[in-house]
N, C-alpha and C. Protein backbone atom coordinates (compact mmCIF):
# COMPACT_ATOMS: atom_id res chain seq x y z
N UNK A 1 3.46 -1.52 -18.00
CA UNK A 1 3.19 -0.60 -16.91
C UNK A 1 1.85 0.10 -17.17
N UNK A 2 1.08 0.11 -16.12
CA UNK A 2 -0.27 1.07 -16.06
C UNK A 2 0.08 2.29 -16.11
N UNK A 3 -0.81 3.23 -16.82
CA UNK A 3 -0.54 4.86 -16.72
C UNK A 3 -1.66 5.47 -16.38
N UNK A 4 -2.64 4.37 -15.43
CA UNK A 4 -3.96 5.14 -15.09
C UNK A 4 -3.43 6.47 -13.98
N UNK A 5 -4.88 6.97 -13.97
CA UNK A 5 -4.73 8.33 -13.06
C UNK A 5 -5.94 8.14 -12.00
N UNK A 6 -5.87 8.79 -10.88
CA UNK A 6 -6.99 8.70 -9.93
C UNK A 6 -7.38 10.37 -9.82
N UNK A 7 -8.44 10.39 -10.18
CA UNK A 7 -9.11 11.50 -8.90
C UNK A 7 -10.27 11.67 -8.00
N UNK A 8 -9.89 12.30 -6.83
CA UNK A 8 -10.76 12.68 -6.47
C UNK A 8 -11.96 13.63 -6.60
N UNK A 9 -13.61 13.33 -6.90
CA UNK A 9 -14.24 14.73 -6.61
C UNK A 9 -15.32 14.39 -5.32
N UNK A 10 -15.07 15.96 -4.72
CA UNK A 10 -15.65 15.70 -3.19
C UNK A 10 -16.63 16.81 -3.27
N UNK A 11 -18.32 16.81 -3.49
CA UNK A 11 -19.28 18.29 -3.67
C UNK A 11 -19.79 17.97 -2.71
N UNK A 12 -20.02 19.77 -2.42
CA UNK A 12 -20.97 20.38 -1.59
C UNK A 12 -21.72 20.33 -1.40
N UNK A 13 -22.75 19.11 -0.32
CA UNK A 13 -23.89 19.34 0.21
C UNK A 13 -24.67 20.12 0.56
N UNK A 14 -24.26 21.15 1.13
CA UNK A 14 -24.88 22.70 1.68
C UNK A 14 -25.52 23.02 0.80
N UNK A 15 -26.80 23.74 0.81
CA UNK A 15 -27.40 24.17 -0.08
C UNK A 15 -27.80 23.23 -1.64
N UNK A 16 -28.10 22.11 -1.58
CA UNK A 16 -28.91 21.19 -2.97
C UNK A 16 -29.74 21.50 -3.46
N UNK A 17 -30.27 22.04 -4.15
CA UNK A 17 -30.96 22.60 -4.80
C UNK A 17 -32.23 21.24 -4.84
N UNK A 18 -33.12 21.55 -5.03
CA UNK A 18 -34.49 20.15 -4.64
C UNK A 18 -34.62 19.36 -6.22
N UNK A 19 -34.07 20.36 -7.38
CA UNK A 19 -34.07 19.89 -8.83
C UNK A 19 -32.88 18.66 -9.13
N UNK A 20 -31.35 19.38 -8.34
CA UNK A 20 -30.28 17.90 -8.02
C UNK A 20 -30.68 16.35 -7.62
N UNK A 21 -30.77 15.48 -8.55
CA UNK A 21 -30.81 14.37 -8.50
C UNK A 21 -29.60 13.54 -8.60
N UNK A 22 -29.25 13.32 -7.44
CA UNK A 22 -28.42 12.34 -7.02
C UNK A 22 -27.94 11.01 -8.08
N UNK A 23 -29.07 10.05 -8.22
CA UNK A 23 -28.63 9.08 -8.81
C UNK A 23 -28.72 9.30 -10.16
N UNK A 24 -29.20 10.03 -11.22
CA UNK A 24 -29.03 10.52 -12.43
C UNK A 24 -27.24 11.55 -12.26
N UNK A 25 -26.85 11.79 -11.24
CA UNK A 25 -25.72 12.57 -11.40
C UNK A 25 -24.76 11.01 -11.22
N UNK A 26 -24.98 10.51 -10.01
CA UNK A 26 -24.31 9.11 -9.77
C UNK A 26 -23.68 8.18 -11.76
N UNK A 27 -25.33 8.53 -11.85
CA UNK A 27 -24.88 7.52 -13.46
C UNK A 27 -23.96 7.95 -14.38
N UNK A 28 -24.24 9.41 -14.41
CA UNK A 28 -23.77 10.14 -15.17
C UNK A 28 -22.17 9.83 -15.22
N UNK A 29 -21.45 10.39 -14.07
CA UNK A 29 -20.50 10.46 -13.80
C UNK A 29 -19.60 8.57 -14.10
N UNK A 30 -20.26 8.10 -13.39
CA UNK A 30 -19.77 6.47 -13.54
C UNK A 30 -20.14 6.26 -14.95
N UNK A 31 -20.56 6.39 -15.58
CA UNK A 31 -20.58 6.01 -17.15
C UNK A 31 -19.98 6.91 -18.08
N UNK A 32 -19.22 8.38 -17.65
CA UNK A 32 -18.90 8.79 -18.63
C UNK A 32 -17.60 8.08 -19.34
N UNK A 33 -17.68 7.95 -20.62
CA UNK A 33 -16.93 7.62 -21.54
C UNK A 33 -15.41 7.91 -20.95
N UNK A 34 -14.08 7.30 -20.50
CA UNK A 34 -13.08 7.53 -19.82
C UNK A 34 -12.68 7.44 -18.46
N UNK A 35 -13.82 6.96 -18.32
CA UNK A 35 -13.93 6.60 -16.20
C UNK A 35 -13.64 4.92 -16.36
N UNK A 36 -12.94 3.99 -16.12
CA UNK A 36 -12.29 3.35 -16.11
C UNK A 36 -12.98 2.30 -15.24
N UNK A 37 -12.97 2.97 -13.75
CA UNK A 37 -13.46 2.03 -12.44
C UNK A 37 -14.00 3.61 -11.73
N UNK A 38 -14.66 3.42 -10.59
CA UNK A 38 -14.94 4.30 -9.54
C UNK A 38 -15.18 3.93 -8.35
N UNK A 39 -15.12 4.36 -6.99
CA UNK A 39 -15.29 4.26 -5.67
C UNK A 39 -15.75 5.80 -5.40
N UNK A 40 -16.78 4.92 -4.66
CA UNK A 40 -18.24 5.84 -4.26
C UNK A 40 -18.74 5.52 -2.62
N UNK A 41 -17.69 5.69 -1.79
CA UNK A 41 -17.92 4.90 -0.39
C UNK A 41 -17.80 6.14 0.85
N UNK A 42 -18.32 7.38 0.50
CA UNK A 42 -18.60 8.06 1.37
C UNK A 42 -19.37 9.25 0.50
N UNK A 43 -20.65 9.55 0.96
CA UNK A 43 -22.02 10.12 0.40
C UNK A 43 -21.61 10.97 -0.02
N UNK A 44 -20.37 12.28 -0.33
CA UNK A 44 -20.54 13.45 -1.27
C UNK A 44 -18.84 13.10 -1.60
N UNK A 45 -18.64 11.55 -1.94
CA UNK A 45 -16.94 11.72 -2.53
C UNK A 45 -17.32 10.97 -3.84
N UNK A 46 -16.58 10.85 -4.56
CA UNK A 46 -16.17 9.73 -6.08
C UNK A 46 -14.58 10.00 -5.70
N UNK A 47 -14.06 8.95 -5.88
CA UNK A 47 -12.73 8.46 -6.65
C UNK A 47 -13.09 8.04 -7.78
N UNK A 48 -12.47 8.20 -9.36
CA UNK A 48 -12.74 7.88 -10.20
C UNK A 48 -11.04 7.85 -10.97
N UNK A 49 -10.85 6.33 -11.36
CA UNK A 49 -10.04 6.06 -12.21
C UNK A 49 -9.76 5.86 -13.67
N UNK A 50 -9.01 7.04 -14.23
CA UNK A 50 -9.16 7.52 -15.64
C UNK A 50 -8.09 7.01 -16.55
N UNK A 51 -7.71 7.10 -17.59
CA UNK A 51 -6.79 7.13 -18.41
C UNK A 51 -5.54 7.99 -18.09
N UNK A 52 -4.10 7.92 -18.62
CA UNK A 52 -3.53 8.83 -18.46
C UNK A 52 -3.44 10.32 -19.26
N UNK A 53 -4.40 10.80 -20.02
CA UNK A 53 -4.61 12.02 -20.47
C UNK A 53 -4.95 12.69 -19.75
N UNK A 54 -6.35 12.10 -18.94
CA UNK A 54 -7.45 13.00 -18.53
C UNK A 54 -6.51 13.68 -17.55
N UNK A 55 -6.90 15.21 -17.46
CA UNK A 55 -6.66 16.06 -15.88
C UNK A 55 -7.33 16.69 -15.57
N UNK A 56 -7.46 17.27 -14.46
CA UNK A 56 -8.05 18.01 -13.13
C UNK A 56 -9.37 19.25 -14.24
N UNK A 57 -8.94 19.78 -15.14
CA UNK A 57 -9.69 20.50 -16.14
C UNK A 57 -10.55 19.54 -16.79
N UNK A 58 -10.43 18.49 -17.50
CA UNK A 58 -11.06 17.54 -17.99
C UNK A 58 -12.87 17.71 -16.77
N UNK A 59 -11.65 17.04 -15.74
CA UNK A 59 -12.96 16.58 -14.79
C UNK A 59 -13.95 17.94 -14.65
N UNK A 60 -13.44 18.84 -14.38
CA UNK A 60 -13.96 20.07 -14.44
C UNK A 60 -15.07 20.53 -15.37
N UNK A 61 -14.64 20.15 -16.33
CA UNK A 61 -15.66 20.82 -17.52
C UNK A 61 -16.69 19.23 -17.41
N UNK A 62 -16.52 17.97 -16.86
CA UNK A 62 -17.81 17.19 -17.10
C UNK A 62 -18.34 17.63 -15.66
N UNK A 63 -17.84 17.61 -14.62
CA UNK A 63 -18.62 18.18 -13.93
C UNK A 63 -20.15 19.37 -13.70
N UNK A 64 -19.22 20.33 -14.95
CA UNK A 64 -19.95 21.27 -14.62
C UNK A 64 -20.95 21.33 -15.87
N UNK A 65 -20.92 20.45 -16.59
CA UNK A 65 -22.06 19.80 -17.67
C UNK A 65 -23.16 18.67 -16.59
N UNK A 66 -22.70 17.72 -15.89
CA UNK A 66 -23.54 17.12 -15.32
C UNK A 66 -23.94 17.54 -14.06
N UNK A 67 -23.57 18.73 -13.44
CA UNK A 67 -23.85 19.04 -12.11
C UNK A 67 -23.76 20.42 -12.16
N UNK A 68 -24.42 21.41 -12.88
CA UNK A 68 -23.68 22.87 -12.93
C UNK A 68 -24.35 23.67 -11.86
N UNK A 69 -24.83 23.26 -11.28
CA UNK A 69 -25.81 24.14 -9.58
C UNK A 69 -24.68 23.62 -8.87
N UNK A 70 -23.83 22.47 -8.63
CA UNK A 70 -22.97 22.32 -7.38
C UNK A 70 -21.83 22.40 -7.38
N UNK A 71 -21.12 23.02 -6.00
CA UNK A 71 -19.70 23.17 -5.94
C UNK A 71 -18.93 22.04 -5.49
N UNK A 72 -17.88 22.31 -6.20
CA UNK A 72 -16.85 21.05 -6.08
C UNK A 72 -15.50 21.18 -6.32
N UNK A 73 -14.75 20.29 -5.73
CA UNK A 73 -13.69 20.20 -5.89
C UNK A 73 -12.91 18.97 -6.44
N UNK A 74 -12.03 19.15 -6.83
CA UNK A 74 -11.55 17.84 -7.75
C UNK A 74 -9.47 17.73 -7.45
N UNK A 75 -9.02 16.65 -7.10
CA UNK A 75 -7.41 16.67 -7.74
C UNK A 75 -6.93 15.32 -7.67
N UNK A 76 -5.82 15.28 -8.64
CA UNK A 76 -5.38 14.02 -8.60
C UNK A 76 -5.12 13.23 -7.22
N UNK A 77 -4.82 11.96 -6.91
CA UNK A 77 -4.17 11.47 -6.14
C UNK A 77 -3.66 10.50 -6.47
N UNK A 78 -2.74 10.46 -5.37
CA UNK A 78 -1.82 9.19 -5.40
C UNK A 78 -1.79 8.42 -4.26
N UNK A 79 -1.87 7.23 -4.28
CA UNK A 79 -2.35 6.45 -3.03
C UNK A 79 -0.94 5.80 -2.37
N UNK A 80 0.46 6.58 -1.96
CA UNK A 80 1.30 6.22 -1.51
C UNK A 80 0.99 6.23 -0.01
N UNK A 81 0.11 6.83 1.01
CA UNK A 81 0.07 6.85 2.14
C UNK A 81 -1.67 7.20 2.03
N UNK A 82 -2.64 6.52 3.12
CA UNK A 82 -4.02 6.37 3.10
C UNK A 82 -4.49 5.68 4.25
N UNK A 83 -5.22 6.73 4.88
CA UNK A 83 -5.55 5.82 6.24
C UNK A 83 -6.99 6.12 6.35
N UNK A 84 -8.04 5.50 6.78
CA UNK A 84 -9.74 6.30 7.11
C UNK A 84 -10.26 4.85 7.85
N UNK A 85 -11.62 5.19 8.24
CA UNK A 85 -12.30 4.59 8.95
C UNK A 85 -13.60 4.15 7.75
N UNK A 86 -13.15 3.34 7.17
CA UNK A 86 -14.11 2.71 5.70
C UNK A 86 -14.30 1.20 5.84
N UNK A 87 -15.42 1.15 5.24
CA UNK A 87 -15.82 -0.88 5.05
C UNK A 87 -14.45 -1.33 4.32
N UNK A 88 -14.06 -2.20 4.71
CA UNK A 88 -13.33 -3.29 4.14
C UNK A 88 -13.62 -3.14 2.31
N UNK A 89 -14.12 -3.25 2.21
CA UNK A 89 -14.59 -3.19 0.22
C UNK A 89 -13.99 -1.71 0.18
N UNK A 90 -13.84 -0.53 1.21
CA UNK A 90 -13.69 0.44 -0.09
C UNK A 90 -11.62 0.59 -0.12
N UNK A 91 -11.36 -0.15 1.01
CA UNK A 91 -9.82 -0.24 0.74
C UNK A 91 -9.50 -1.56 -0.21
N UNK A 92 -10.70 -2.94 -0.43
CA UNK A 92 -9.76 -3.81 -1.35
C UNK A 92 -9.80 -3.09 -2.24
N UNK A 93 -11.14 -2.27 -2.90
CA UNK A 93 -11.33 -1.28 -4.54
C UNK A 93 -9.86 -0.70 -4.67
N UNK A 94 -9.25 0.24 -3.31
CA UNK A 94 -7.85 1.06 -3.74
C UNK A 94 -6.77 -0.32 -3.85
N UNK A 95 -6.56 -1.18 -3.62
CA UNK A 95 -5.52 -2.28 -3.44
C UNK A 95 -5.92 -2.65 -4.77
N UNK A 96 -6.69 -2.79 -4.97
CA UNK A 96 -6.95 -3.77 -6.70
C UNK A 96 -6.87 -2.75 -7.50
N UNK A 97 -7.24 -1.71 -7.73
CA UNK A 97 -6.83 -0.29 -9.00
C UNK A 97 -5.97 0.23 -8.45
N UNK A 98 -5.08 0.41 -7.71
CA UNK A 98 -3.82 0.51 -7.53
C UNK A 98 -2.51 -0.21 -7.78
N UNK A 99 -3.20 -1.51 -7.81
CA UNK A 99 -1.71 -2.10 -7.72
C UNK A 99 -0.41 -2.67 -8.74
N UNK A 100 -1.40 -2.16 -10.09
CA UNK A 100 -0.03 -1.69 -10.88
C UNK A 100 0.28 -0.49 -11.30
N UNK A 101 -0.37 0.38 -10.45
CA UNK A 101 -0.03 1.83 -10.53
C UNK A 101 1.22 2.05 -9.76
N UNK A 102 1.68 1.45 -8.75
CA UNK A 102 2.56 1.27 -7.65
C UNK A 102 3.54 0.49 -7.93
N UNK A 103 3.55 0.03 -8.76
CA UNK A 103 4.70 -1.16 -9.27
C UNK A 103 6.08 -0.16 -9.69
């Protein structure tokens, strides 16, 4: 059985500061050590699939090491019910890292 975890983090556009660099935060985040897989398919979201340790504080404190000018929000999910208006690729990503989470 899988014991991965999903979360979401969704930041605040409003106010970017002109020093926030996007794709140095992009890398950051997708390469930190414990990020598993990620989905990145709407401009201020990450889904990021972790281990089963990591929680909602975890994400918190890398956040606010790689992004500490922006606000954000972060929580687990669980993909028992999911509906949006997305490319085809960003629902096979939840069907394929989901699907022995659901078993």
């Amino acid at each position: 059985m899988n014991w991965d975890k999903f979360y979401i983090i969704t930041l605040d556009n409003d106010g970017i500061p002109s020093s926030f660099n996007k794709k140095v935060f992009h890398n950051q985040l997708t390469k930190t050590n414990g990020v598993i897989a990620w989905w990145h398919y709407l401009e201020s979201t990450y889904i990021i699939k972790v281990g089963y340790s990591v929680n909602a504080a975890h994400i918190a404190e890398l956040m606010k090491e790689i992004a500490p000018s922006k606000k954000f929000f972060t929580s687990e999910i669980k993909f028992n019910d999911f509906n949006g208006w997305l490319p085809n690729e960003a629902y096979e990503w939840i069907r394929e890292n989901t699907k022995h989470n659901n078993v």
